[in-house]
Protein backbone atom coordinates (compact mmCIF):
# COMPACT_ATOMS: atom_id res chain seq x y z
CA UNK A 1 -4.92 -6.11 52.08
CA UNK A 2 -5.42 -5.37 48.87
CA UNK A 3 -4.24 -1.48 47.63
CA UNK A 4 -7.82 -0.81 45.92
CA UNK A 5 -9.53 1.94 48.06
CA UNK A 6 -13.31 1.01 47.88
CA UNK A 7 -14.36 2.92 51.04
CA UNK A 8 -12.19 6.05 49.99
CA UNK A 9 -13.91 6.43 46.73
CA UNK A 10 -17.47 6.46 47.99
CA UNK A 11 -18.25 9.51 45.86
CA UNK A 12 -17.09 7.45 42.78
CA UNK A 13 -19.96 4.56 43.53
CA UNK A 14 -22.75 6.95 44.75
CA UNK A 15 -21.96 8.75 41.27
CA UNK A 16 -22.50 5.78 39.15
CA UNK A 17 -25.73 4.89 40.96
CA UNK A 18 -26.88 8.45 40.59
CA UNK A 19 -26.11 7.79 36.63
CA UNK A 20 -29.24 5.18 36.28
CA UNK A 21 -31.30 6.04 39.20
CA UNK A 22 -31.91 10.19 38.07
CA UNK A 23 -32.67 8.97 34.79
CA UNK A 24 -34.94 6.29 36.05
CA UNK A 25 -36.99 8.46 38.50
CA UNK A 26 -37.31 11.24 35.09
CA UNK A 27 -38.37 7.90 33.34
CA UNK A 28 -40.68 6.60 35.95
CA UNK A 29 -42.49 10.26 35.70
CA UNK A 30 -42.73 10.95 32.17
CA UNK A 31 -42.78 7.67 30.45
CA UNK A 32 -44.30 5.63 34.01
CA UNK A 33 -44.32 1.35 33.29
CA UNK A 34 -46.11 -0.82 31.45
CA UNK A 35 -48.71 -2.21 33.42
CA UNK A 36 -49.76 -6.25 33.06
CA UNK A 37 -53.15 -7.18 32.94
CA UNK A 38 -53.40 -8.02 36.92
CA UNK A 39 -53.45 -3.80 37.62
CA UNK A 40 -55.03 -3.02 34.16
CA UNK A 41 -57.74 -5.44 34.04
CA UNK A 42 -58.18 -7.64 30.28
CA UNK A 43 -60.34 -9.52 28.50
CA UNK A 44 -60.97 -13.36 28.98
CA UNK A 45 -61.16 -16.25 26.87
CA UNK A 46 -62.01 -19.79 27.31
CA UNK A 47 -61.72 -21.79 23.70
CA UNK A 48 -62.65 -25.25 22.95
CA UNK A 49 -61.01 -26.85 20.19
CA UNK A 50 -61.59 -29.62 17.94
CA UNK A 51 -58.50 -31.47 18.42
CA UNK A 52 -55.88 -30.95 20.98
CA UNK A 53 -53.89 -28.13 21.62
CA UNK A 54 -50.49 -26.66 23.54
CA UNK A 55 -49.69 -23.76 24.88
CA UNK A 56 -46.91 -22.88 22.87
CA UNK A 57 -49.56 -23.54 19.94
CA UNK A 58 -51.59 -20.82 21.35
CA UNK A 59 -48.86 -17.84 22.16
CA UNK A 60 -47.22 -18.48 18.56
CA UNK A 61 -50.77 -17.58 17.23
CA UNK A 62 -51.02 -14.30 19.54
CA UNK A 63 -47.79 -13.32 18.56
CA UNK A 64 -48.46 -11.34 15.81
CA UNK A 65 -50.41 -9.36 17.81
CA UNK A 66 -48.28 -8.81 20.12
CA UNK A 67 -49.83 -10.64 22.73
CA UNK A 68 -47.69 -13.43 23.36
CA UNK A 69 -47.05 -12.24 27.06
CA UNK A 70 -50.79 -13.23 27.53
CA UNK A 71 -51.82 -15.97 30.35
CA UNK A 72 -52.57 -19.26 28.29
CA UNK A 73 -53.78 -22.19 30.61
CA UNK A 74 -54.83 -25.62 29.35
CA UNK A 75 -58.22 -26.94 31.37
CA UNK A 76 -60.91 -29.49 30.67
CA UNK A 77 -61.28 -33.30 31.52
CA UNK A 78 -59.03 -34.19 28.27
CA UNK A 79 -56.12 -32.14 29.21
CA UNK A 80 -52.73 -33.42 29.90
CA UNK A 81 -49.66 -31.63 30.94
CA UNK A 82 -48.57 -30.79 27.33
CA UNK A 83 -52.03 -30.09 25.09
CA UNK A 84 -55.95 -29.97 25.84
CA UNK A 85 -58.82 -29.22 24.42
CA UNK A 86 -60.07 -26.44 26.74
CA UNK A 87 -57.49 -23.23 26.73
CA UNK A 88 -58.02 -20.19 29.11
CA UNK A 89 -56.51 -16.61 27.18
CA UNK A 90 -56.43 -13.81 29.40
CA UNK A 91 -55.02 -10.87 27.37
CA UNK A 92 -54.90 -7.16 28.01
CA UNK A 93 -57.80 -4.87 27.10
CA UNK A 94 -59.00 -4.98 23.19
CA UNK A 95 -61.33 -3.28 21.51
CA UNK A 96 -63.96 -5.26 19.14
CA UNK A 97 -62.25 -4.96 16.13
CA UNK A 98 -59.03 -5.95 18.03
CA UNK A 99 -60.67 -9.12 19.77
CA UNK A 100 -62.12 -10.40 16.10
CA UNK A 101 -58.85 -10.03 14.67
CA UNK A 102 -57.15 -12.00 17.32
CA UNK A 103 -60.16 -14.73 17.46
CA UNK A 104 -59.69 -15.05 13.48
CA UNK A 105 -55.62 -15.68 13.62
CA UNK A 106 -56.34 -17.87 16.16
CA UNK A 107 -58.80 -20.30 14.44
CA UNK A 108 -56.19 -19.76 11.15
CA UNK A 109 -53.30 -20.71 12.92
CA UNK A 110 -54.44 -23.21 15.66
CA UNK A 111 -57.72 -24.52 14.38
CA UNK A 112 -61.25 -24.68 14.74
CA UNK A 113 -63.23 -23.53 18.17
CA UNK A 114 -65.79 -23.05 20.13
CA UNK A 115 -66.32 -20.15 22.26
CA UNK A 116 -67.32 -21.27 25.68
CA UNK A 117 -66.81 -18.03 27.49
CA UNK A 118 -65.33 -14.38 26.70
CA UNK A 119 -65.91 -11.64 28.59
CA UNK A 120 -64.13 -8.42 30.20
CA UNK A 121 -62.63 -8.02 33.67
CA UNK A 122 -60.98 -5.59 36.13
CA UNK A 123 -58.03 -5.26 37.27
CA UNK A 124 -57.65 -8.37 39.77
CA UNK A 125 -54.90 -6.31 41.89
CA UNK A 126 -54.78 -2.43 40.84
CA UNK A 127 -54.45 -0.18 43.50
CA UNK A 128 -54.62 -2.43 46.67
CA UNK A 129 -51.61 -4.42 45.74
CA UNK A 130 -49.48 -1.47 44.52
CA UNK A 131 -50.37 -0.12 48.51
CA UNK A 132 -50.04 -3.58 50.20
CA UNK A 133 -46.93 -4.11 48.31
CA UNK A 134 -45.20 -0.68 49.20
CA UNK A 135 -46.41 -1.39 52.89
CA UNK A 136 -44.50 -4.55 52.46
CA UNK A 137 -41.43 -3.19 51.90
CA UNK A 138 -41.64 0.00 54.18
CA UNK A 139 -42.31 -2.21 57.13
CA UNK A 140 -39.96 -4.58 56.28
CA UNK A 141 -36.82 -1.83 56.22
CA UNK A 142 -38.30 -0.40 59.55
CA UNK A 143 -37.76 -4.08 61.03
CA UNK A 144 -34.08 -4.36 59.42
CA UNK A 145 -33.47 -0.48 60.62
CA UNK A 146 -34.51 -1.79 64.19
CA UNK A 147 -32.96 -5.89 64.11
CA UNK A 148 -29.41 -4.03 63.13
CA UNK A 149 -29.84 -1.48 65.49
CA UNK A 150 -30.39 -3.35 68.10
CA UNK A 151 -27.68 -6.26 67.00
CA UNK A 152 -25.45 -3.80 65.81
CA UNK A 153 -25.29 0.28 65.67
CA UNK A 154 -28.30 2.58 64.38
CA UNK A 155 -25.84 3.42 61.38
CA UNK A 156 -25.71 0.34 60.22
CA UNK A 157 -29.23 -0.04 59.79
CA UNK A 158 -29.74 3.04 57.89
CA UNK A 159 -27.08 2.21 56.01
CA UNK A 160 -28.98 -1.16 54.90
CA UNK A 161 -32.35 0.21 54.27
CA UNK A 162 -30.64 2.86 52.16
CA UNK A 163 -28.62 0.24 50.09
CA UNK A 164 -31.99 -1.84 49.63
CA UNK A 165 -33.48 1.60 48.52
CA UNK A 166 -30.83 1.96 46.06
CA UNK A 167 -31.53 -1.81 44.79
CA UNK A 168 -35.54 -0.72 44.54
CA UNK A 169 -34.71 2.28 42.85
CA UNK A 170 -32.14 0.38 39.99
CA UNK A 171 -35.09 -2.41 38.76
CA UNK A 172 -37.99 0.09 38.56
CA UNK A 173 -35.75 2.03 36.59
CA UNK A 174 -34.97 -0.62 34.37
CA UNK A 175 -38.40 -1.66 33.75
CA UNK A 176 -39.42 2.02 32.90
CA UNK A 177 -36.85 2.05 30.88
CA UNK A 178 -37.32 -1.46 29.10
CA UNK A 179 -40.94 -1.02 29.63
CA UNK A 180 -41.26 -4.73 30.45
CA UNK A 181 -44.41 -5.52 31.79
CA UNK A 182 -45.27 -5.05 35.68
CA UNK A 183 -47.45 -7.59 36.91
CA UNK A 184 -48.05 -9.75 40.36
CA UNK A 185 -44.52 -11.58 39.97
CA UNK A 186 -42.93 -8.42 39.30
CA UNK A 187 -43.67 -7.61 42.83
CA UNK A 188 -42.66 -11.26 44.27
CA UNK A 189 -39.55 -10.32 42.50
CA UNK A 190 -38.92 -6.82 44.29
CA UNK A 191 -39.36 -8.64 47.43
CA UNK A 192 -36.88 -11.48 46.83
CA UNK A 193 -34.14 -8.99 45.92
CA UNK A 194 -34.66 -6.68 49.24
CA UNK A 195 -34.23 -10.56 50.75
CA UNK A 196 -30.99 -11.87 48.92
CA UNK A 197 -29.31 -7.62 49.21
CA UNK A 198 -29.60 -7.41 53.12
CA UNK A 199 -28.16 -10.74 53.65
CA UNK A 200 -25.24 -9.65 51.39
CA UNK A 201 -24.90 -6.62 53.36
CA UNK A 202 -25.57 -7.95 56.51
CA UNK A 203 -22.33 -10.81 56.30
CA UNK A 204 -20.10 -7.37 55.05
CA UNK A 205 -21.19 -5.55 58.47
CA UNK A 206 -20.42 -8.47 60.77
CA UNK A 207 -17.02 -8.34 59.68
CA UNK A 208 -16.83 -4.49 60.03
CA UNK A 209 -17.80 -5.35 63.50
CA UNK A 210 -15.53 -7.91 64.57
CA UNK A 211 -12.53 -6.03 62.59
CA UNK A 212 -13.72 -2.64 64.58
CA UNK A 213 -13.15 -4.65 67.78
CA UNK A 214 -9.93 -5.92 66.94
CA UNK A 215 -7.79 -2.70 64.89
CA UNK A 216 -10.20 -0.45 67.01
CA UNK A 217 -7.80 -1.15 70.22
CA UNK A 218 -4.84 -0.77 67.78
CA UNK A 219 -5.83 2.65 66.35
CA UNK A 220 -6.88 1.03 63.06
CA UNK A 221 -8.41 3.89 60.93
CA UNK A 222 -12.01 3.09 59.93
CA UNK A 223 -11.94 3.41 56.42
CA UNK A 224 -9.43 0.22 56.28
CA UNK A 225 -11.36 -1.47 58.39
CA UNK A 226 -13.98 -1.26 55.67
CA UNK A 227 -11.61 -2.16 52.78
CA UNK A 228 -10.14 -4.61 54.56
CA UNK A 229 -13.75 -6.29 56.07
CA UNK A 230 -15.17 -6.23 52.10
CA UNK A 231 -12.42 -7.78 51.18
CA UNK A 232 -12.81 -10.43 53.34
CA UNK A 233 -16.20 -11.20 52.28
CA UNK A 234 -15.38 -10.46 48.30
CA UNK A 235 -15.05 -14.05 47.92
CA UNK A 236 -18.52 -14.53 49.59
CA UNK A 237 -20.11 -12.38 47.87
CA UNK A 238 -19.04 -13.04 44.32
CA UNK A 239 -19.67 -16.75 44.41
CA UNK A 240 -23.35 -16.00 46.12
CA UNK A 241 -24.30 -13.68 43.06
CA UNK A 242 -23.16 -15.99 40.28
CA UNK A 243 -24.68 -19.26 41.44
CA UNK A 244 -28.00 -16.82 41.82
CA UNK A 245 -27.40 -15.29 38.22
CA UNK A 246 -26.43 -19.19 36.77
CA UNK A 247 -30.17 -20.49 37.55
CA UNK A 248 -31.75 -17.10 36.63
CA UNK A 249 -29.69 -16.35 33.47
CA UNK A 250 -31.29 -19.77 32.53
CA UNK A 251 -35.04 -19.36 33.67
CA UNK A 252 -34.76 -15.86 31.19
CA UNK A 253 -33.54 -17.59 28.04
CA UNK A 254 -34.68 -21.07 28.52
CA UNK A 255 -38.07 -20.36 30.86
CA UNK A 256 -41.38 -19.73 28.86
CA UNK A 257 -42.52 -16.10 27.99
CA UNK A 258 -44.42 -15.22 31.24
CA UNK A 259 -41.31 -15.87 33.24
CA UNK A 260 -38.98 -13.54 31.58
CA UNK A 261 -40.13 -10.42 33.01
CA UNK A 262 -39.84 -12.01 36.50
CA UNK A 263 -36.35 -13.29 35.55
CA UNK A 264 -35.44 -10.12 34.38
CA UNK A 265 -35.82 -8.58 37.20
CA UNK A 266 -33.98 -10.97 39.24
CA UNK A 267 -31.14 -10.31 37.32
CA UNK A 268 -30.89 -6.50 37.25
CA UNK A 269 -31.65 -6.74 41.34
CA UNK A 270 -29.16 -9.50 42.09
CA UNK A 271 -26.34 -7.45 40.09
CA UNK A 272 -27.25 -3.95 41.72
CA UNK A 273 -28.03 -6.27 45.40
CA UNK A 274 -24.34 -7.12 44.69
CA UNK A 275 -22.93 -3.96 43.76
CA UNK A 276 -24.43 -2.19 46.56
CA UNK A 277 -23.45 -4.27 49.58
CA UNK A 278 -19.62 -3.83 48.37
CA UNK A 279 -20.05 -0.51 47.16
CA UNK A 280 -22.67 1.41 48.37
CA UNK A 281 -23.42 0.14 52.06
CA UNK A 282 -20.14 0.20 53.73
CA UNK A 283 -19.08 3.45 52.84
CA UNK A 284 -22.33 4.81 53.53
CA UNK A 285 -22.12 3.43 57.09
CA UNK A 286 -18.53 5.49 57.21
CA UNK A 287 -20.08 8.79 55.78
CA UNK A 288 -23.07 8.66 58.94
CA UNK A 289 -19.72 7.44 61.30
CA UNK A 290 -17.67 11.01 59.61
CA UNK A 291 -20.73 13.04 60.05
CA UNK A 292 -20.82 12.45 63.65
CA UNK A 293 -17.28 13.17 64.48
């Protein structure tokens, strides 16, 4: 086994996480996120031009307003997958002057239209997704908390949740901090982390187990068992979060604008998913195992 203590220097990882997640929860309260259009509510836009149009067309013209993270959609009878006549804008909130400006760089840089529809709307999702969305995720580490409990220890389950916690706690930091937009796939994204970090976790505790049951009999201290059952999984581990980080490090630089924000997210929860099953969730487990003795 490899001389590296990981489990002995528990204080060392739970101090690096504290580095980003204190200054994320004083972010989160002072600063707060940037909210997308789906929780703030926008204004809507459905343009008919003259001659055929992209999308790309569109968000290069809404650019210098710095609304090129708007929702562009091409509609109509004419429309093919690349250009159409008929484009749907949904853009944050603007004010009159704001919306003219906007309408008037559009016709400059696109070309002539006609306004078939514009109008103002709330927020689609607001409140009632930020609650279902938090239900989502407190249920789901109260099943995990009782599925490890019952196939493995109660420890271990808290343990989990409290690593998938951590994870939470890493992305909304960076997006307060980034102020990146939070809209519907930001939450898809949340969710797909908490799925990808237990099942890290959980491979890293099944070898604890088995390795418990084996040195266990032999007197085998439990803070090697650790080291030596992360270890065993490093491999594991390290090849699941680069082939996850290959296809997302592409859909960020090479996926269109809308997708970034989800992307980026993926990427910030895949590396802290990562860290925290080697780092942060089996020496947690051995704190709760010192406490009781």
């Amino acid at each position: 086994m490899p001389n590296f203590d990981i489990a002995g220097k528990a204080k060392i990882w739970f101090a690096i996480s504290l580095l980003v997640i204190i200054p994320g929860i004083i972010s989160m309260a002072t600063r707060g996120f940037n909210f997308g259009i789906d929780f703030t509510g926008g204004t809507i836009m459905d343009l008919r031009f003259e001659n055929p149009v992209s999308i790309s067309q569109v968000r290069e013209s809404l650019r210098p307003f710095g609304l090129e993270g708007s929702t562009i959609q091409l509609s109509g009878e004419n429309s093919s997958v690349e250009t159409s006549n008929d484009v749907m804008i949904r853009t944050g909130d603007m004010e009159e002057v704001q919306r003219k400006e906007v309408m008037a760089g559009i016709k400059s840089s696109v070309g002539n239209y006609e306004v078939m529809r514009e109008e103002k709307v709330g927020a689609t999702i607001g409140s009632e997704l930020i609650f279902n969305a938090v239900m989502a995720l407190v249920i789901s580490w109260a099943m995990i908390i009782l599925y490890i409990a019952w196939r493995f220890e109660f420890r271990f389950g808290i343990a989990a949740v409290l690593a998938l916690v951590h994870d939470i706690l890493i992305v909304l930091a960076f997006f307060s901090f980034t102020q990146r937009q939070v809209d519907s796939s930001f939450v898809a994204a949340l969710l797909t982390i908490v799925g990808y970090s237990i099942n890290d976790t959980i491979v890293i505790f099944d070898r604890i187990r088995e390795n418990l049951k084996i040195h266990s009999r032999r007197g085998g201290d439990a803070k090697d068992i650790v080291n030596r059952s992360v270890y065993q999984t490093l491999t594991r581990s390290l090849y699941t979060v680069f082939t996850c980080l290959f296809t997302t490090f592409a859909l960020f630089f090479f996926g269109g604008e809308t997708t970034k924000d989800f992307a980026f997210a993926l990427i910030v929860g895949f590396f802290s998913g990562c860290y925290s099953s080697i780092f942060i969730a089996g020496p947690l487990w051995l704190q709760f195992r010192n406490w009781k003795k």
